[in-house]
PDB file of N, CA and C in Angstrom:
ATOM      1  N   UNK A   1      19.929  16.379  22.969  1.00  0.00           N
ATOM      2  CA  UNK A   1      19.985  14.934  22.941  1.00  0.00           C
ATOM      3  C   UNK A   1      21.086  14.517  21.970  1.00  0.00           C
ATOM      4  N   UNK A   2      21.970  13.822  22.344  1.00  0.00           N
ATOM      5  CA  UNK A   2      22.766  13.028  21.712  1.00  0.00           C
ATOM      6  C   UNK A   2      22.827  11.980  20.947  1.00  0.00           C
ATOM      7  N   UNK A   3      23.001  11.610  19.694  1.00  0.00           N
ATOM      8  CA  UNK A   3      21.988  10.234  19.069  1.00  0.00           C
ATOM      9  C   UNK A   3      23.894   9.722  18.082  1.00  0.00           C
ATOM     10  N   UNK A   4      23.778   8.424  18.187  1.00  0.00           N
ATOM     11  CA  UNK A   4      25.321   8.033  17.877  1.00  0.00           C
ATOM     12  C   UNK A   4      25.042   6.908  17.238  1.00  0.00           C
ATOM     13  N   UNK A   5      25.385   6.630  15.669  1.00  0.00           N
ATOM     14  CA  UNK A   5      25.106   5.196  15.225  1.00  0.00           C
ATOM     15  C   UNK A   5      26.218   4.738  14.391  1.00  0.00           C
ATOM     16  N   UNK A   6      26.427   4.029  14.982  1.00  0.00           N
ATOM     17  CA  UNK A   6      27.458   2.938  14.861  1.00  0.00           C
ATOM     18  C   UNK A   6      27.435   1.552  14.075  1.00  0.00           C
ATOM     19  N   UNK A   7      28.279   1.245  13.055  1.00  0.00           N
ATOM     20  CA  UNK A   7      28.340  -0.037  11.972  1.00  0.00           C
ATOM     21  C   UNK A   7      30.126  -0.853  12.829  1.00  0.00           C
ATOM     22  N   UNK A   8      28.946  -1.610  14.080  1.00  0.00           N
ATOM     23  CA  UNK A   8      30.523  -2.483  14.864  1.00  0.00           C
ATOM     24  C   UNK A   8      31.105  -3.612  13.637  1.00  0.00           C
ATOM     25  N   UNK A   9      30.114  -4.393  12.869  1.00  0.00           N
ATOM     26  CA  UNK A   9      30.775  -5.194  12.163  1.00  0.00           C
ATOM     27  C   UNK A   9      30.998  -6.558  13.356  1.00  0.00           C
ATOM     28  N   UNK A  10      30.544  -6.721  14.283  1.00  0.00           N
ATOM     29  CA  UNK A  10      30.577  -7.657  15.240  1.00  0.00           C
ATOM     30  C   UNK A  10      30.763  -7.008  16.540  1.00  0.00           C
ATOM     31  N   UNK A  11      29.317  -7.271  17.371  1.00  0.00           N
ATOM     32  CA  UNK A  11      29.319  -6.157  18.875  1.00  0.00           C
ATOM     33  C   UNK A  11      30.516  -7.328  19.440  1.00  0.00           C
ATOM     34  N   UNK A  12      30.662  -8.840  19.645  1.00  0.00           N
ATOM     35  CA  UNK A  12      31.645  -9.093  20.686  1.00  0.00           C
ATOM     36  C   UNK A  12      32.865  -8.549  20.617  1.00  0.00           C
ATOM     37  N   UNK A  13      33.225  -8.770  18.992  1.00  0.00           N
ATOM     38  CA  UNK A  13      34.558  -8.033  18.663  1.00  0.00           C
ATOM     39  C   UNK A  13      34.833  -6.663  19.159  1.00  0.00           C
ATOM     40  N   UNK A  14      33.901  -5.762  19.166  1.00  0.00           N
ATOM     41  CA  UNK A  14      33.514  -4.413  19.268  1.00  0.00           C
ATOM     42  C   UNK A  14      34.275  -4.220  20.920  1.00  0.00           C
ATOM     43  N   UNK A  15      33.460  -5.331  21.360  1.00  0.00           N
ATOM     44  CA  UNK A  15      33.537  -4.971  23.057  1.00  0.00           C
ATOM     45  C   UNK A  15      35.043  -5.484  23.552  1.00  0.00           C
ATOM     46  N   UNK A  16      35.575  -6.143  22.986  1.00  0.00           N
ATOM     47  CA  UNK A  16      37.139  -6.344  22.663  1.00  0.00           C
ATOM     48  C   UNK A  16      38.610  -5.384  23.178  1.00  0.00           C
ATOM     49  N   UNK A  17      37.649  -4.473  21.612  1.00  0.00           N
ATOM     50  CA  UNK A  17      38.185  -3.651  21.431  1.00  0.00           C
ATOM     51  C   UNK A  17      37.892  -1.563  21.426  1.00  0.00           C
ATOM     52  N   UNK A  18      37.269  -2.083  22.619  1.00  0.00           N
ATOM     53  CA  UNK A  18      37.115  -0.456  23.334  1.00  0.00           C
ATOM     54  C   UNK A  18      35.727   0.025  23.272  1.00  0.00           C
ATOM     55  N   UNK A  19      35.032  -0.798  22.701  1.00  0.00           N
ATOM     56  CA  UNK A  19      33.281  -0.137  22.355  1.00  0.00           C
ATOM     57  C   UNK A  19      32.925   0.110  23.817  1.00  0.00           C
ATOM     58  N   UNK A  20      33.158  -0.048  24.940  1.00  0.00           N
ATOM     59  CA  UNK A  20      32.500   0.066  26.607  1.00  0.00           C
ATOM     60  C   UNK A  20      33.453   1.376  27.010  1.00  0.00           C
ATOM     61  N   UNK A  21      34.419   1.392  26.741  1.00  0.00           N
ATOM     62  CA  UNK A  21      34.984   2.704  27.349  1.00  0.00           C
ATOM     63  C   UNK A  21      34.705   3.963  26.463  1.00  0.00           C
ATOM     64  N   UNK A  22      34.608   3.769  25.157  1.00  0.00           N
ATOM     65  CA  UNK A  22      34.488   4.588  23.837  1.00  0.00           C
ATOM     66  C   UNK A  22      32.900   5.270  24.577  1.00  0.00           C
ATOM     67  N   UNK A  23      32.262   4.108  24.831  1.00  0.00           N
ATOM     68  CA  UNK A  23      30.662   4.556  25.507  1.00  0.00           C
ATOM     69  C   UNK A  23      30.850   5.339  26.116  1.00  0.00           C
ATOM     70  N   UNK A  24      31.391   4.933  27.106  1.00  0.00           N
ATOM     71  CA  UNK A  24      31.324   6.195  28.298  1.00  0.00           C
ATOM     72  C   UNK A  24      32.132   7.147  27.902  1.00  0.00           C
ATOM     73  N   UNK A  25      33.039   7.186  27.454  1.00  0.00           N
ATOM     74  CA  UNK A  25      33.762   8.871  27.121  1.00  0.00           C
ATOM     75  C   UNK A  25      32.500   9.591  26.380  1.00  0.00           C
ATOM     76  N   UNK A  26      31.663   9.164  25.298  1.00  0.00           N
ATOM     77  CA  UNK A  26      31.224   9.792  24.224  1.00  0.00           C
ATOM     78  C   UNK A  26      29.599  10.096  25.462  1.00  0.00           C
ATOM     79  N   UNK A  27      29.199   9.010  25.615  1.00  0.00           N
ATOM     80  CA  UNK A  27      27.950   9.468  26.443  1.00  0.00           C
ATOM     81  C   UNK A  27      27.041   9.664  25.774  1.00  0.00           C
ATOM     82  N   UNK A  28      26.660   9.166  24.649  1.00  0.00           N
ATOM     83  CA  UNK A  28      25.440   9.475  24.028  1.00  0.00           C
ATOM     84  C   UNK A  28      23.936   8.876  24.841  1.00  0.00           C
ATOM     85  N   UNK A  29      22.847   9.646  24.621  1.00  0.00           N
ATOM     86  CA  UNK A  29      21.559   9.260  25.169  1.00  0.00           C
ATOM     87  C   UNK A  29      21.003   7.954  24.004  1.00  0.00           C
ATOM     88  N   UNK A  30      21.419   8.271  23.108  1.00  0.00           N
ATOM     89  CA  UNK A  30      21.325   6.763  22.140  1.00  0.00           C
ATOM     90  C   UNK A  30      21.969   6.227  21.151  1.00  0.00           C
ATOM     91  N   UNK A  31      22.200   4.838  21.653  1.00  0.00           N
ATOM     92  CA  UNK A  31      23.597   4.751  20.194  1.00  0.00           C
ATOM     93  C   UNK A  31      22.797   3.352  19.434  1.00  0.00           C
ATOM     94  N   UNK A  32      22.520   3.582  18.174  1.00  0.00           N
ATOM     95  CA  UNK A  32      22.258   2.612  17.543  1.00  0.00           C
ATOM     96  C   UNK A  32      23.527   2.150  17.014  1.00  0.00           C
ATOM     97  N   UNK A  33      23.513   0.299  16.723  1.00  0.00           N
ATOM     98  CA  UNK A  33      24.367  -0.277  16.270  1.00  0.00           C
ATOM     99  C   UNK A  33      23.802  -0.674  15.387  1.00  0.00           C
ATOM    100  N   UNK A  34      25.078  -1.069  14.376  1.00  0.00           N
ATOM    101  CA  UNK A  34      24.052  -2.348  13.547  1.00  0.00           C
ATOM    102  C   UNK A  34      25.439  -3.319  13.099  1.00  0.00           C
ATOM    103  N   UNK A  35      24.616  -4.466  12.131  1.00  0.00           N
ATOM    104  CA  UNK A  35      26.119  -5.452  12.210  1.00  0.00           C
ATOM    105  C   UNK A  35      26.291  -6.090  13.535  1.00  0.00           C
ATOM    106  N   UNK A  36      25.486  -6.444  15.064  1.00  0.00           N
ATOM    107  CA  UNK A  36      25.594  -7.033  15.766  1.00  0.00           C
ATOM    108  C   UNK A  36      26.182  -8.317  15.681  1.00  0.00           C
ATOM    109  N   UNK A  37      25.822  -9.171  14.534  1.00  0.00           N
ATOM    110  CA  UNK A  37      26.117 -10.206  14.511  1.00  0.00           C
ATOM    111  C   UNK A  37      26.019 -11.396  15.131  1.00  0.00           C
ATOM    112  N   UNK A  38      25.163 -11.135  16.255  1.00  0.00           N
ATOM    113  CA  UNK A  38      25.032 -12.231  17.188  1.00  0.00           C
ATOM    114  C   UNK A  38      23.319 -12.116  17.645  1.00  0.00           C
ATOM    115  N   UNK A  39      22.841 -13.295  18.575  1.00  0.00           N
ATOM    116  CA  UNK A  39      21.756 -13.404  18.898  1.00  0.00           C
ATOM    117  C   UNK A  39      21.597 -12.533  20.174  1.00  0.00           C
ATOM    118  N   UNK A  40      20.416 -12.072  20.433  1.00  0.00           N
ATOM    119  CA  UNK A  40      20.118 -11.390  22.036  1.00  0.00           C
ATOM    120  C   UNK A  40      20.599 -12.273  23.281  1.00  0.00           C
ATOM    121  N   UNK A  41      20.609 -13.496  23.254  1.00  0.00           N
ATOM    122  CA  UNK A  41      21.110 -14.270  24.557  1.00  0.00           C
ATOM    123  C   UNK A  41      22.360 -14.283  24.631  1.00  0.00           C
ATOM    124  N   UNK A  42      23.324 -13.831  23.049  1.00  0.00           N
ATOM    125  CA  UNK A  42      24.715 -13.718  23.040  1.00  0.00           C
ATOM    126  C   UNK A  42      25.267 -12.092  23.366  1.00  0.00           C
ATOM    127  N   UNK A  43      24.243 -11.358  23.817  1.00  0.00           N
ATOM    128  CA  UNK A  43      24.754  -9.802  23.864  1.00  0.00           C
ATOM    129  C   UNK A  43      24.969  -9.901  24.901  1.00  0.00           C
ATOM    130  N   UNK A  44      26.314  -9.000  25.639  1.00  0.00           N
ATOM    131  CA  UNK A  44      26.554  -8.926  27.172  1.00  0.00           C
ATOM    132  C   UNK A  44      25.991  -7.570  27.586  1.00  0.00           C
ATOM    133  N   UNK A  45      24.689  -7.893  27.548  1.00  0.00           N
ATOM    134  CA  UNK A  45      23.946  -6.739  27.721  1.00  0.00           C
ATOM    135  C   UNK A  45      25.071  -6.264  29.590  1.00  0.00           C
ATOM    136  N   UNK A  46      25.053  -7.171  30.061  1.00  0.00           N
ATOM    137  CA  UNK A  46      25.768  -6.326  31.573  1.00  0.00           C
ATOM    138  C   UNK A  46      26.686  -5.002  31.430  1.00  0.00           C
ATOM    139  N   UNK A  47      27.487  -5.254  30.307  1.00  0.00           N
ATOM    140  CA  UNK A  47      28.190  -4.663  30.287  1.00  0.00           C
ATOM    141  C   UNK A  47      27.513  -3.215  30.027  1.00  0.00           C
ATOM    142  N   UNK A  48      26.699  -2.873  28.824  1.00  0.00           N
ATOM    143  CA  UNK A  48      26.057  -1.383  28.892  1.00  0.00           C
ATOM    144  C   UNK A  48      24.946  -1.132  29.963  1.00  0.00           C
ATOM    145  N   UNK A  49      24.691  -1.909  30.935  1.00  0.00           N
ATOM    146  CA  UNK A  49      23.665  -1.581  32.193  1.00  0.00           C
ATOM    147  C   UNK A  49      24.322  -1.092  32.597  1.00  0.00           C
ATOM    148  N   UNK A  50      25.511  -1.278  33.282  1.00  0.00           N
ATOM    149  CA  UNK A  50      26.825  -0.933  33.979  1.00  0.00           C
ATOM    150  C   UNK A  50      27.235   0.372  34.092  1.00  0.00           C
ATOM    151  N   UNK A  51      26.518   0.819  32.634  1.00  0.00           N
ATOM    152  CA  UNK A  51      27.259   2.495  31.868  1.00  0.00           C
ATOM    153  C   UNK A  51      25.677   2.992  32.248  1.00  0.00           C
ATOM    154  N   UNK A  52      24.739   2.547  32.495  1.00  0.00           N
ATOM    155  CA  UNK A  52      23.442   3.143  32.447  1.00  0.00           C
ATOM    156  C   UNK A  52      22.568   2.992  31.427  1.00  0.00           C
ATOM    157  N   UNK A  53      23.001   2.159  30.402  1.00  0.00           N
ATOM    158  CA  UNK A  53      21.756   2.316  29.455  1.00  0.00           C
ATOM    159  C   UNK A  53      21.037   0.671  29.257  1.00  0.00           C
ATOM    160  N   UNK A  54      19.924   0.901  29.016  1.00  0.00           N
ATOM    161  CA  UNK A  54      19.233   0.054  28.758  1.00  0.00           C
ATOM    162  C   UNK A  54      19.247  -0.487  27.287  1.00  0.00           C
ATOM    163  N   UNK A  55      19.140  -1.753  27.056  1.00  0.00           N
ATOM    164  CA  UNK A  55      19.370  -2.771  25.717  1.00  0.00           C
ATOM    165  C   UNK A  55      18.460  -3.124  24.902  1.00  0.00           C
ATOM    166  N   UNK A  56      18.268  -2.785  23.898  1.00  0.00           N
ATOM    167  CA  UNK A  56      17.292  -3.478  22.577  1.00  0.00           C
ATOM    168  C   UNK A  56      17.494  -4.135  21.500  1.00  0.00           C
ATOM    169  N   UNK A  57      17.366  -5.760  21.474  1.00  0.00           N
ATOM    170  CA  UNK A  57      18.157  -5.886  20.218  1.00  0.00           C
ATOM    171  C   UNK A  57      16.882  -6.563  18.952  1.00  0.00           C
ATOM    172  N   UNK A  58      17.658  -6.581  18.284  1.00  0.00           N
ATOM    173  CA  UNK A  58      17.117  -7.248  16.940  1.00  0.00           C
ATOM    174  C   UNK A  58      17.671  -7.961  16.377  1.00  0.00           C
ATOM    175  N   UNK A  59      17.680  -9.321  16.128  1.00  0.00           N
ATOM    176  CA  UNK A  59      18.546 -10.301  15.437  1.00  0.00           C
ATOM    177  C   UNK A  59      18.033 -10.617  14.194  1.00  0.00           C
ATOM    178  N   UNK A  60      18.954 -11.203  12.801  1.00  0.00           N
ATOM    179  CA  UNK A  60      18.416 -11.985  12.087  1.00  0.00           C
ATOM    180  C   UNK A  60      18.235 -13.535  12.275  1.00  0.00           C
ATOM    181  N   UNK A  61      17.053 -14.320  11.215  1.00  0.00           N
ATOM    182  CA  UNK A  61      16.822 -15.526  11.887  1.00  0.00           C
ATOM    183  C   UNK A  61      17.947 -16.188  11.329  1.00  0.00           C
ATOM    184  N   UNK A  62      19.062 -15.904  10.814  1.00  0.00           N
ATOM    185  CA  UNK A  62      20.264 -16.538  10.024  1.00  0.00           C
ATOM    186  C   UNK A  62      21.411 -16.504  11.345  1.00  0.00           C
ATOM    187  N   UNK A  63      21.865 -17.036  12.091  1.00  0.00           N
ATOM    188  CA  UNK A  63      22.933 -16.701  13.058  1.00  0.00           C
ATOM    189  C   UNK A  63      24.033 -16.394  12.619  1.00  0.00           C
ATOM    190  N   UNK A  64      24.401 -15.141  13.388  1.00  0.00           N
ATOM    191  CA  UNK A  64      25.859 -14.380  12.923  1.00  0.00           C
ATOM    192  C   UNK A  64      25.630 -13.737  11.511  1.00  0.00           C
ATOM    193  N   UNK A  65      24.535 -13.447  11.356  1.00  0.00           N
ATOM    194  CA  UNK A  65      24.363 -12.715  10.458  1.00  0.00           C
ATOM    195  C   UNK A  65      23.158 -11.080  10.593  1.00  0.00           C
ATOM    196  N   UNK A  66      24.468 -10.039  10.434  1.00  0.00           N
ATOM    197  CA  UNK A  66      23.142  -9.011  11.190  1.00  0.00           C
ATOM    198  C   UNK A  66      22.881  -8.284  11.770  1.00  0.00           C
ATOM    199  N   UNK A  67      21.996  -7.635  12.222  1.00  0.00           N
ATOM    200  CA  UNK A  67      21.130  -7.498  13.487  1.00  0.00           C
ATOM    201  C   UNK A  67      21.468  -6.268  13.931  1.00  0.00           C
ATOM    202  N   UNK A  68      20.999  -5.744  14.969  1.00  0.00           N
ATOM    203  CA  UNK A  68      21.116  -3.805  15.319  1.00  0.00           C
ATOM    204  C   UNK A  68      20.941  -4.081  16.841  1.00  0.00           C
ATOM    205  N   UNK A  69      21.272  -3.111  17.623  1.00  0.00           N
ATOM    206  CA  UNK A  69      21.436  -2.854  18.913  1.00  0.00           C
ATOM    207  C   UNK A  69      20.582  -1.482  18.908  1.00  0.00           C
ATOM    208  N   UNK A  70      20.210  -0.988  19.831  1.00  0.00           N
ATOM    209  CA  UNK A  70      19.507   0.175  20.137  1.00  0.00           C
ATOM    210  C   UNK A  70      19.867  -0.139  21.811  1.00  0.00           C
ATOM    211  N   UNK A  71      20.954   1.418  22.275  1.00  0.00           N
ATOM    212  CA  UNK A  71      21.089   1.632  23.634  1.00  0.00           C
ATOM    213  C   UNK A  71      20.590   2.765  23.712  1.00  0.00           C
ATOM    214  N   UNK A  72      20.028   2.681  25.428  1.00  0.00           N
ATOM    215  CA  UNK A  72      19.468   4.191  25.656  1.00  0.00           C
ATOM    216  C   UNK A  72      19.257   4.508  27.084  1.00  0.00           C
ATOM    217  N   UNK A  73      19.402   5.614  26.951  1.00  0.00           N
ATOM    218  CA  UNK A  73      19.201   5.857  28.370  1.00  0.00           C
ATOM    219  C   UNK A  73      18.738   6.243  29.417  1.00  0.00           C
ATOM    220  N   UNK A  74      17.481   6.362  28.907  1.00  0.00           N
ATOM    221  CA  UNK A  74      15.947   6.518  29.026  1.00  0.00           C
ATOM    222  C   UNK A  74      14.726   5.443  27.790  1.00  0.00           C
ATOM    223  N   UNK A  75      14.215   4.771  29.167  1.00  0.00           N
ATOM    224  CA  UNK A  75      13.284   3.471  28.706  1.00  0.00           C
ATOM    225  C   UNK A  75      12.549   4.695  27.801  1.00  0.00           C
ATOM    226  N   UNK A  76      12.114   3.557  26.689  1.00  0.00           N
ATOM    227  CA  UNK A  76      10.879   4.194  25.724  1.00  0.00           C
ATOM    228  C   UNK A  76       9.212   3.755  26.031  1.00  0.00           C
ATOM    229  N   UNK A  77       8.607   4.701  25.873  1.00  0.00           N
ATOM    230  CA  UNK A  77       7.390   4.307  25.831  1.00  0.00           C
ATOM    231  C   UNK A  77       6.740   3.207  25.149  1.00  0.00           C
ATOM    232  N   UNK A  78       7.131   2.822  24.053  1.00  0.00           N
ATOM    233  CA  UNK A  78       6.554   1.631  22.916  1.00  0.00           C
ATOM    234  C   UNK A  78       7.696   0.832  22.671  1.00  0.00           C
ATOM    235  N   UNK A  79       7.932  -0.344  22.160  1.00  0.00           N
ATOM    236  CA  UNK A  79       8.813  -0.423  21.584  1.00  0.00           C
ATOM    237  C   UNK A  79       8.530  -1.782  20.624  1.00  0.00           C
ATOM    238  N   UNK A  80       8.662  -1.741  19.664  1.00  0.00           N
ATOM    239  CA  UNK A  80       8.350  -2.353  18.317  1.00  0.00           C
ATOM    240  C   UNK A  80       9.375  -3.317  17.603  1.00  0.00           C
ATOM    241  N   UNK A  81       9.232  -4.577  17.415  1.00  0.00           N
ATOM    242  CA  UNK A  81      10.609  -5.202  16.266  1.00  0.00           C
ATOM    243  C   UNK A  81       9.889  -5.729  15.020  1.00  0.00           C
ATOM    244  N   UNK A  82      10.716  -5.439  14.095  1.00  0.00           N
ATOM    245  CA  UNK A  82      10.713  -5.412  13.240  1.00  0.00           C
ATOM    246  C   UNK A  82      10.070  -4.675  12.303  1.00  0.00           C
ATOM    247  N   UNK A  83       9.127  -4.888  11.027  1.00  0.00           N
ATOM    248  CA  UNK A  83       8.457  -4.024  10.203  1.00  0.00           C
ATOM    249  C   UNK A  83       7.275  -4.276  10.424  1.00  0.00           C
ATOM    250  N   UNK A  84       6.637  -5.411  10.684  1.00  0.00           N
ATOM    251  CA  UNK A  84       5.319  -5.588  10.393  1.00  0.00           C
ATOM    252  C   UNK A  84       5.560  -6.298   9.159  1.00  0.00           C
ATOM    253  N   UNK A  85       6.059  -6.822   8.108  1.00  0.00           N
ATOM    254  CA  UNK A  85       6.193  -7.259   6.858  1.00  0.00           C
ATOM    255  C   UNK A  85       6.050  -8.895   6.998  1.00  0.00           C
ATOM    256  N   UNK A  86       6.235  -9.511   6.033  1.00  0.00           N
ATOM    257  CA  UNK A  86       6.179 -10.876   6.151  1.00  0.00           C
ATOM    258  C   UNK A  86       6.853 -11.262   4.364  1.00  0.00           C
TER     259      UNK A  86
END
């Protein structure tokens, strides 16, 4: 299994500048991001369906501030956000 984590510093910027082809050359079964920077309705999730993997995100409640991606390429059994904390 292949596991790939990545600090984009901004996924739109990211996708800009080669993060969709970089995907597919490298092929990992999971690439965590973090530094998304944007909200889940702002991710072009199309674009990594496209490559085969399925999308998980996590935002902060601060906009543009943040947040992690989890791609994969095989659905998970559970899947959980955040800590449980408050």
């Amino acid at each position: 299994m292949k596991i790939i984590t990545y600090n984009v510093n901004g996924l739109r910027a990211a996708g800009t500048k080669g993060l969709p082809e970089w995907l597919e050359r490298e092929s990992p079964d999971v690439l965590c991001i973090q530094e998304t920077k944007l909200q889940p309705e702002q991710c072009p999730t199309e674009i990594f369906e496209a490559l085969g993997y399925k999308t998980y995100l996590y935002s902060a409640q601060k906009k543009g501030y943040s947040g992690v991606a989890i791609l994969t390429k095989q659905e998970p059994d559970h899947i959980t956000y955040g800590m449980g904390m408050n």
